[in-house]
Protein backbone atom coordinates (compact mmCIF):
# COMPACT_ATOMS: atom_id res chain seq x y z
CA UNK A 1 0.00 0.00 0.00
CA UNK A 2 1.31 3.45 -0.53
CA UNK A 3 0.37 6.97 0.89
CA UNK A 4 -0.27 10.12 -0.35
CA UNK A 5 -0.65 14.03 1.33
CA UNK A 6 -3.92 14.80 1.87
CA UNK A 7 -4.19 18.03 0.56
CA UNK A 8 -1.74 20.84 2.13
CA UNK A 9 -1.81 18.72 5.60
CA UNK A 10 1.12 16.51 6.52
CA UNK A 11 -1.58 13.62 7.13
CA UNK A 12 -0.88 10.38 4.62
CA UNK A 13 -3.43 8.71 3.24
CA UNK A 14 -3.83 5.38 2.05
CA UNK A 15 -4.21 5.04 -1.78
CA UNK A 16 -7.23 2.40 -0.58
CA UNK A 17 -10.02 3.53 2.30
CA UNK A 18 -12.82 1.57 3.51
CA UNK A 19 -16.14 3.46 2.72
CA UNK A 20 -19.38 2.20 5.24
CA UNK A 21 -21.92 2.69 3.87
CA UNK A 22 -23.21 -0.73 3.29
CA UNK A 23 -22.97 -0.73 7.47
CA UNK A 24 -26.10 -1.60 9.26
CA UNK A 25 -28.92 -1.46 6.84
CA UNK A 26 -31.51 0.32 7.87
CA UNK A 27 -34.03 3.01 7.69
CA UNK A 28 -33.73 3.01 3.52
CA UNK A 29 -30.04 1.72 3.37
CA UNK A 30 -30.83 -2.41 3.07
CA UNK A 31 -30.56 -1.75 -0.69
CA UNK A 32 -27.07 -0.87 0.11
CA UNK A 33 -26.39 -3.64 2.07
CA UNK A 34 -26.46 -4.96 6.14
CA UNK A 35 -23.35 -5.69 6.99
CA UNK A 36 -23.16 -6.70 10.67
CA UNK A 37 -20.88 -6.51 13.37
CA UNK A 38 -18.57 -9.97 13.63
CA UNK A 39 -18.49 -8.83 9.24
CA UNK A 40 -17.24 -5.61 9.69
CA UNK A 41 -14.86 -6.48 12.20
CA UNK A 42 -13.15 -9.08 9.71
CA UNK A 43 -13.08 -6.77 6.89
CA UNK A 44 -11.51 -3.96 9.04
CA UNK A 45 -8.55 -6.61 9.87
CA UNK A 46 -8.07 -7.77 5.99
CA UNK A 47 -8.17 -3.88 5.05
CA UNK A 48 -5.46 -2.70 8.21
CA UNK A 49 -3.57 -5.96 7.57
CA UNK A 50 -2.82 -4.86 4.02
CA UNK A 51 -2.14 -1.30 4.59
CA UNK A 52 -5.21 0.64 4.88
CA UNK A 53 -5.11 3.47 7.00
CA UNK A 54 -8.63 5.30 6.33
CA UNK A 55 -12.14 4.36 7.63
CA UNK A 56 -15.01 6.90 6.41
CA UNK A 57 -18.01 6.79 7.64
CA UNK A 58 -21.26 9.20 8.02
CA UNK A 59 -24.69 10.01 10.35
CA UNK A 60 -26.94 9.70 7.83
CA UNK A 61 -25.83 6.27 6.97
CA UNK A 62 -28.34 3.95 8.29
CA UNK A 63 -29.22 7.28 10.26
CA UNK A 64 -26.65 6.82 12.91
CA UNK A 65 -26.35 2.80 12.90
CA UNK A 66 -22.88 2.69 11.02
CA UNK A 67 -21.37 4.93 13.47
CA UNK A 68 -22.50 2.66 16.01
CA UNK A 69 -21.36 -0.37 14.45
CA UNK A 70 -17.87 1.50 13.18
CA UNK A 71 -16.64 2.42 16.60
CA UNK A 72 -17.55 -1.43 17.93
CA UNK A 73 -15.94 -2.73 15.22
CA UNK A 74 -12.71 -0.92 15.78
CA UNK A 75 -12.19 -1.07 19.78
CA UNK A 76 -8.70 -0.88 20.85
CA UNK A 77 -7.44 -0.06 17.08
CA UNK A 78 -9.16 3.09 16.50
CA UNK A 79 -6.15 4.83 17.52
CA UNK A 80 -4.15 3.22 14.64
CA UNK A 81 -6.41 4.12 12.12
CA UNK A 82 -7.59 7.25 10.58
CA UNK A 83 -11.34 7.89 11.21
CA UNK A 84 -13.76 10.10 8.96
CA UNK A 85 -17.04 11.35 9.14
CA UNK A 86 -19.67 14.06 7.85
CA UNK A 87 -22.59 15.86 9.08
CA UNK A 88 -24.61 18.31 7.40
CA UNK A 89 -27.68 15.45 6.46
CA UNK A 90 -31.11 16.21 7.61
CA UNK A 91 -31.21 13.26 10.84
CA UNK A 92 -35.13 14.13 12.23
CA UNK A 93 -37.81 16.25 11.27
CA UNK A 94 -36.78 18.99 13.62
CA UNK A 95 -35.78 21.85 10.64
CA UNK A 96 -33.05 22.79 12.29
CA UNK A 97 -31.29 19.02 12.67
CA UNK A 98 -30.06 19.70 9.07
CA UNK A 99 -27.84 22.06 7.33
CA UNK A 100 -24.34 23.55 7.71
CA UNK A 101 -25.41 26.04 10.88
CA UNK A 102 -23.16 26.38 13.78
CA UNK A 103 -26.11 24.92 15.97
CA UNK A 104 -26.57 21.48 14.03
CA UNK A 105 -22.57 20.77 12.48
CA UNK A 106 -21.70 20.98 16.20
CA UNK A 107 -24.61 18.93 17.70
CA UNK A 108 -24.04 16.61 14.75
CA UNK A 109 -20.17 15.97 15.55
CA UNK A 110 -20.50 15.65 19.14
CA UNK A 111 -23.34 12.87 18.11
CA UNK A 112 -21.05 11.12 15.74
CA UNK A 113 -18.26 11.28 18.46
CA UNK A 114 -20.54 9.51 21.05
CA UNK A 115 -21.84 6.79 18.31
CA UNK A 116 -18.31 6.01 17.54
CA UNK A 117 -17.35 5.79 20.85
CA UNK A 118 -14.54 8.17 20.17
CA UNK A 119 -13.31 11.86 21.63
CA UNK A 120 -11.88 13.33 18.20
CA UNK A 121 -12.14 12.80 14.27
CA UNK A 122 -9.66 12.47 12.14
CA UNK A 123 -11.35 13.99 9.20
CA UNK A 124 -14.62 15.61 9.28
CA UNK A 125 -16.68 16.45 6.25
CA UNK A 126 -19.46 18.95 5.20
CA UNK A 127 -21.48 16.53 3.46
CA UNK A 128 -22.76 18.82 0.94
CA UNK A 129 -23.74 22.45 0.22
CA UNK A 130 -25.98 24.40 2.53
CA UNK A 131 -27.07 26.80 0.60
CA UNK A 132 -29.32 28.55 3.28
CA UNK A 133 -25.96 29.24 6.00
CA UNK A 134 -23.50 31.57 5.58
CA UNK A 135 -20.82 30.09 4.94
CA UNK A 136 -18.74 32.29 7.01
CA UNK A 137 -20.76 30.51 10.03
CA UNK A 138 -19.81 27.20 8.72
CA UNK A 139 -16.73 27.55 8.68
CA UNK A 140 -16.85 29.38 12.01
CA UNK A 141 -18.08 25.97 13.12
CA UNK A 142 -15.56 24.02 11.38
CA UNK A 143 -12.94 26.14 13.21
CA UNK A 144 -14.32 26.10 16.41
CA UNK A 145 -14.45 22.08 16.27
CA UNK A 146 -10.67 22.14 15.23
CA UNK A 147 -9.53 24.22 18.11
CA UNK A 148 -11.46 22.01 20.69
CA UNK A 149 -9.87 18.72 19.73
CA UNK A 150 -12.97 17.27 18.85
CA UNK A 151 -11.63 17.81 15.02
CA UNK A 152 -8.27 17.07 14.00
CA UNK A 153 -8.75 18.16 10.00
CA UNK A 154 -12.19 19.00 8.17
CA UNK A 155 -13.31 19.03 4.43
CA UNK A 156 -16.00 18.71 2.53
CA UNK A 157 -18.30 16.28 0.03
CA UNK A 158 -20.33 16.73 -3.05
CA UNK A 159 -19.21 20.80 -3.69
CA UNK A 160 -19.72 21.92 -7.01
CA UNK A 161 -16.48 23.88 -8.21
CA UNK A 162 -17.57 27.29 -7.04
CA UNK A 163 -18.95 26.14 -3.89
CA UNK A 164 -15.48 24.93 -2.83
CA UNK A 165 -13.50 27.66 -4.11
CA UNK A 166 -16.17 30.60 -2.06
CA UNK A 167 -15.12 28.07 0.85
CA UNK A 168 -11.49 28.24 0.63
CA UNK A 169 -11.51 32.17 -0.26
CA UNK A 170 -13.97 33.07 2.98
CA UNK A 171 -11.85 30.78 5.00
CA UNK A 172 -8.35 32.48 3.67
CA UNK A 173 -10.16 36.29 4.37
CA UNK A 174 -11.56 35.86 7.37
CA UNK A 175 -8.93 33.74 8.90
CA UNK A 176 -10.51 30.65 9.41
CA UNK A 177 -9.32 27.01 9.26
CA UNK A 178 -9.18 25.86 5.46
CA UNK A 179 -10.90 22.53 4.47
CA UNK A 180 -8.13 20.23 3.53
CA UNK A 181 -10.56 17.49 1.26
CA UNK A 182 -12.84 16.98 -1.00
CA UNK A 183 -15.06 13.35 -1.62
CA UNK A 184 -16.56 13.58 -5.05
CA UNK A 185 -17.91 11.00 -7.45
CA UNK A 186 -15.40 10.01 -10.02
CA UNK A 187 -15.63 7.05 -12.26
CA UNK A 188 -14.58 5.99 -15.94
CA UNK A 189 -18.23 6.41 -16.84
CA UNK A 190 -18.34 9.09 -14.86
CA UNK A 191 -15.77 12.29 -15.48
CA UNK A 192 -17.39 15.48 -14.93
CA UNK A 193 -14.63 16.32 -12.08
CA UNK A 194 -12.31 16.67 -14.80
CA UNK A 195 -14.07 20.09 -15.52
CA UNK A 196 -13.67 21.99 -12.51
CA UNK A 197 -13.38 20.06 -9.28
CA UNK A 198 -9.59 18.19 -10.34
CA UNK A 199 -8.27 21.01 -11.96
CA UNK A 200 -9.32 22.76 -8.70
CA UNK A 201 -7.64 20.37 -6.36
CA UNK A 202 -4.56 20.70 -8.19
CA UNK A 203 -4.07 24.26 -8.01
CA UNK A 204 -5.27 25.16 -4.13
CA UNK A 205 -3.80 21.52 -2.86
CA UNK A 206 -7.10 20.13 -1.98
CA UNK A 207 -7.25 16.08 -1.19
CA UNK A 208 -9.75 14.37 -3.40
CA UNK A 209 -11.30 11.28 -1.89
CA UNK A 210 -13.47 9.54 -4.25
CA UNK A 211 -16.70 7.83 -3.43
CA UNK A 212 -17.97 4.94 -5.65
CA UNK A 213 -15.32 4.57 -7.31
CA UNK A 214 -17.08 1.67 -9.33
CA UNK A 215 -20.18 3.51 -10.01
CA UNK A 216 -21.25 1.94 -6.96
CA UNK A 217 -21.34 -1.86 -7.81
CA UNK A 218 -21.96 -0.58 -11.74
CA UNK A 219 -18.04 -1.13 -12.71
CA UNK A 220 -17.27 -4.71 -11.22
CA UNK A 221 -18.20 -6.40 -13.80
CA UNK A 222 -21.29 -7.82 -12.56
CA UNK A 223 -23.09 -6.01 -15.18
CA UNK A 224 -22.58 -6.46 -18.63
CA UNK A 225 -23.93 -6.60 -22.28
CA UNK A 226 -26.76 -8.64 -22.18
CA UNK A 227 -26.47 -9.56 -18.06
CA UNK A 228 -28.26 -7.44 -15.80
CA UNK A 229 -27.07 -6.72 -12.27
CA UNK A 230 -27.95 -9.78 -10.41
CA UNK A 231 -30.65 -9.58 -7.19
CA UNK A 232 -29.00 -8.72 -3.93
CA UNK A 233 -26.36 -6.46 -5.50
CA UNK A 234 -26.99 -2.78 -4.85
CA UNK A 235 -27.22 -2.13 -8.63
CA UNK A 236 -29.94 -5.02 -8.62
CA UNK A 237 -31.84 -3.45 -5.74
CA UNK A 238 -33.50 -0.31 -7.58
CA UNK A 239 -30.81 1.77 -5.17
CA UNK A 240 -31.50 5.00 -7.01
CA UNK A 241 -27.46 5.97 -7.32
CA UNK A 242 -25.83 6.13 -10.04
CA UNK A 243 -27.34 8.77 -12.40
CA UNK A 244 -26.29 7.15 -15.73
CA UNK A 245 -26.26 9.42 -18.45
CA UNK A 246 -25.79 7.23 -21.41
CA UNK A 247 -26.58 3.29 -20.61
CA UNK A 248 -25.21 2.21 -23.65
CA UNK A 249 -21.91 3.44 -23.36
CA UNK A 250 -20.96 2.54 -19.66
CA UNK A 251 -21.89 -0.96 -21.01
CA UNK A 252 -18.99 0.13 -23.22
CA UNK A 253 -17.20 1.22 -20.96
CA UNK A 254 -17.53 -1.96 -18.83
CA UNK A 255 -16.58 -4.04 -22.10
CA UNK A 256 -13.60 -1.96 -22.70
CA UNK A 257 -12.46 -2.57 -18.55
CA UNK A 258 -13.17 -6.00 -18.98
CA UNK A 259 -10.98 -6.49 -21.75
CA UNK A 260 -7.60 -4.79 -20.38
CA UNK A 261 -8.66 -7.30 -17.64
CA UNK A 262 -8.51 -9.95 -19.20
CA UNK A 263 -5.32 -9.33 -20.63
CA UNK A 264 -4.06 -9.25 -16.98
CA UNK A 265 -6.34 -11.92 -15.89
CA UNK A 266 -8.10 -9.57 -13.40
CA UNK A 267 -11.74 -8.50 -12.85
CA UNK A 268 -13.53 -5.79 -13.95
CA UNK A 269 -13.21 -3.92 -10.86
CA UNK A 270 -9.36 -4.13 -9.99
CA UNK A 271 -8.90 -2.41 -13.73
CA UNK A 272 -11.43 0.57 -12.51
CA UNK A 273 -9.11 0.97 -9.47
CA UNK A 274 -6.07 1.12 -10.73
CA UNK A 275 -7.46 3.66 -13.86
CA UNK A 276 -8.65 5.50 -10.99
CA UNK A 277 -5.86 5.55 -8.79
CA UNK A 278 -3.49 7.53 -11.35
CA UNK A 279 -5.45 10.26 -12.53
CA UNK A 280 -4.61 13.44 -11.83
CA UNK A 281 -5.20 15.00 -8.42
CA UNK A 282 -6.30 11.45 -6.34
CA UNK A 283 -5.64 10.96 -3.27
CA UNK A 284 -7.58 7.82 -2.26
CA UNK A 285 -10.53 5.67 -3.81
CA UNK A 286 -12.85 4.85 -1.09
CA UNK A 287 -14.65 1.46 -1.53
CA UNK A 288 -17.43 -0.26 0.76
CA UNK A 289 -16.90 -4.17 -0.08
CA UNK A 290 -19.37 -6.71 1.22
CA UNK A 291 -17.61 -9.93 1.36
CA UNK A 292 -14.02 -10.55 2.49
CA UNK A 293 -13.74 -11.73 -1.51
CA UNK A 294 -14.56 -8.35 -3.06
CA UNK A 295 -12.30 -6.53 -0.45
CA UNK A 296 -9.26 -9.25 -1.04
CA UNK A 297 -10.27 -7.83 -5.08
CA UNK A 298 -10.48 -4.57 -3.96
CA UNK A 299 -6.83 -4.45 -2.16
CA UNK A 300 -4.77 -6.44 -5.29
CA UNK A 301 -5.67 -3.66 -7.79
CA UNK A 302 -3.47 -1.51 -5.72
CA UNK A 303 -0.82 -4.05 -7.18
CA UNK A 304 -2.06 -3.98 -10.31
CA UNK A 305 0.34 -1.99 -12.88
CA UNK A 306 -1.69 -0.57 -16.26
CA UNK A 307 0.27 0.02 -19.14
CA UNK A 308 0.51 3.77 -20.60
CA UNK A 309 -1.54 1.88 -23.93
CA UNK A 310 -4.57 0.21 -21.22
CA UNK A 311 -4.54 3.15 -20.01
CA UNK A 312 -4.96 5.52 -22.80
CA UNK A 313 -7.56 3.24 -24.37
CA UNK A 314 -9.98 3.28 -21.30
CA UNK A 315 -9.42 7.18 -21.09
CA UNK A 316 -9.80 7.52 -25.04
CA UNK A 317 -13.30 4.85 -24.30
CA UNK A 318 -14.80 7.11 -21.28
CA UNK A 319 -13.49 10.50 -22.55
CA UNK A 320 -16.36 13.26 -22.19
CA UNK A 321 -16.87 16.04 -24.67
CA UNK A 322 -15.09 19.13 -24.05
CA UNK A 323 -17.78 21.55 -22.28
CA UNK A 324 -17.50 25.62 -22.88
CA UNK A 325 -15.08 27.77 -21.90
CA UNK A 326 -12.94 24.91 -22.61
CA UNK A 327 -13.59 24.10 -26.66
CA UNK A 328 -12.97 27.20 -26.85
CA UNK A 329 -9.45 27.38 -25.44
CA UNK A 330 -8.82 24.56 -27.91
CA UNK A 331 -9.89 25.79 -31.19
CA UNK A 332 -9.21 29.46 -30.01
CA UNK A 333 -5.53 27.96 -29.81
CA UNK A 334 -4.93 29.80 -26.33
CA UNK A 335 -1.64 30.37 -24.48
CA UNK A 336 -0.44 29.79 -21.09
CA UNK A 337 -2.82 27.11 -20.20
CA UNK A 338 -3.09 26.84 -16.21
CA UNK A 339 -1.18 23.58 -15.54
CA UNK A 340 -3.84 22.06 -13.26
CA UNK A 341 -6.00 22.07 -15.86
CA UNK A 342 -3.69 21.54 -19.01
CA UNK A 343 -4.01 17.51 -18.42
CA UNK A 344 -7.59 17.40 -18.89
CA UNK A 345 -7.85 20.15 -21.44
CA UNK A 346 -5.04 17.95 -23.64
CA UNK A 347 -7.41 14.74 -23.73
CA UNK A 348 -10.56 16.98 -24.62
CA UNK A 349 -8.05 18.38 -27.41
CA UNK A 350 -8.24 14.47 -28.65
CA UNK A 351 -12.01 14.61 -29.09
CA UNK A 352 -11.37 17.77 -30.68
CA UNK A 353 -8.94 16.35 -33.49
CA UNK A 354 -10.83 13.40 -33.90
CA UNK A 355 -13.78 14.81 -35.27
CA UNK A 356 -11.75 17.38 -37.19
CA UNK A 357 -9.59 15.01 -39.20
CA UNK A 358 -12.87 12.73 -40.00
């Protein structure tokens, strides 16, 4: 396993986190999955054994139930581990036990502390926008958990570009502790971070966790041309996540994974890692196995060594169409290109010669 710098922080992350949640099952999340306790404690061995260091976690997941199972399952070894969390989720009825305010984020943590059975996070996340708050009070928050202990390093989840970068400029005016992370969606069917949100990373030294890295259960390989997603997989559950815009592409897509694995003798799902893994501006892939078989998958595609020819075909097979302003860099022929976004912007450039020279 290798590490990488989360963000601007001198905390090292592994490549590989355990995601949770398919912890508990309840309340709406049995489509996700029920893993119980004796479970999770065996995958959390096989994951620490080979090198994890990151557990993430969440309230709203199975509304409080994965905490609760989380900090049983690690006991004594939470203090060799790195432990993540978010808050910002809607937990009751009550209208405010939702939303970035200073009232709920700090309710919300001290919850999640007592679930886990722990007095500090590692890593606590604004699980998406709040677009009600100011977000000069969440961040006052954020700050304000740092400086008690409860909070050792904060970021945030789901941010569109903008949102993140009004975040990190209010934090850098007013003084405030900058977020350190972001957890986006990022997949091979799935690119739209390459827009704004990696270039973004890149340039203000943000971490970028990745959620669902396979499209949640969509890039294992247990869907493909002609074989629906068999019953008791979250992808055969009517689990509403992912949005797919183009079906008949990520069955491409999957075609085009399977085949570099089968040239390595690997599954679907190791390829999607490893892909994953080198892109520009990752810091970890954060995956929520359900059987001690998909995490032992899981784990070897950190192993698993693409060539520069896999992995320009996937990228030339998922590629996106270049969106505006950033055609229009291309044809305009523009100079000094930002660096953090010149690696995207030169595989849009592709698309852009393609269909020129046809």
């Amino acid at each position: 396993m290798q590490y990488r710098p989360l963000g601007h922080s001198g905390l090292l992350i592994s490549q590989l986190a355990l995601g949770t949640l398919q912890v508990g099952g309840r309340d709406g999340f049995e489509k996700c999955g029920g893993i119980d306790l004796r479970t999770l404690r065996r995958l959390f061995d096989i994951a620490f054994d080979a090198g994890v260091n990151l557990v993430d976690t969440a309230d709203l997941y199975s509304y409080g139930l994965a905490e609760e199972l989380v900090g049983q399952a690690l006991g004594d070894k939470r203090d060799d581990i790195l432990l993540a969390s978010k808050g910002r989720s809607a937990m009751s009825d009550d209208p405010n036990d939702s939303g970035a305010s200073r009232y709920h984020l700090i309710r919300a943590c001290e919850n999640s502390l007592r679930r886990l059975g722990t007095d500090h996070l590692d890593l606590y996340q604004l699980h998406n926008w709040d677009g009600v708050t100011p977000i000069e009070e969440t961040l006052e928050a954020m700050t304000h958990l740092v400086q008690s202990g409860k909070v050792r390093y904060f970021g945030t989840s789901n941010y569109t570009g903008w949102q993140m970068m009004k975040t990190l400029g209010k934090a850098e005016l007013h003084g405030f502790i900058k977020p350190v992370s972001q957890q986006i969606y990022y997949t091979p069917e799935s690119r739209e971070a390459e827009y704004e949100l990696l270039p973004l990373a890149l340039d203000q030294e943000v971490g970028t966790l990745v959620w669902g890295p396979m499209g949640e259960g969509l890039l294992t390989g247990s869907t493909r041309r002609g074989k629906p997603a068999p019953q008791g997989t979250r992808q055969g559950s009517d689990w509403p996540e992912p949005y797919v815009h183009d079906p008949e592409r990520a069955l491409d897509i999957i075609e085009t994974l399977a085949a570099v694995g089968d040239a390595h003798g690997v599954s679907v799902a190791q390829v999607c890692l490893a892909w994953l893994r080198d892109r520009p501006g990752i810091t970890s892939l954060i995956v929520g196995a359900r059987s001690e078989a998909q995490l032992h998958d899981n784990l070897a595609a950190m192993e698993l060594a693409l060539t520069a020819e896999e992995s320009a075909r996937i990228e030339a097979a998922t590629r996106r169409e270049p969106l505006y302003p950033y055609w229009h860099r291309i044809v305009a022929g523009m100079d000094r290109l930002d660096p953090a976004e010149q690696p995207f912007l030169a595989e849009q450039r592709k698309t852009l010669e393609q269909r020129r020279d046809k």
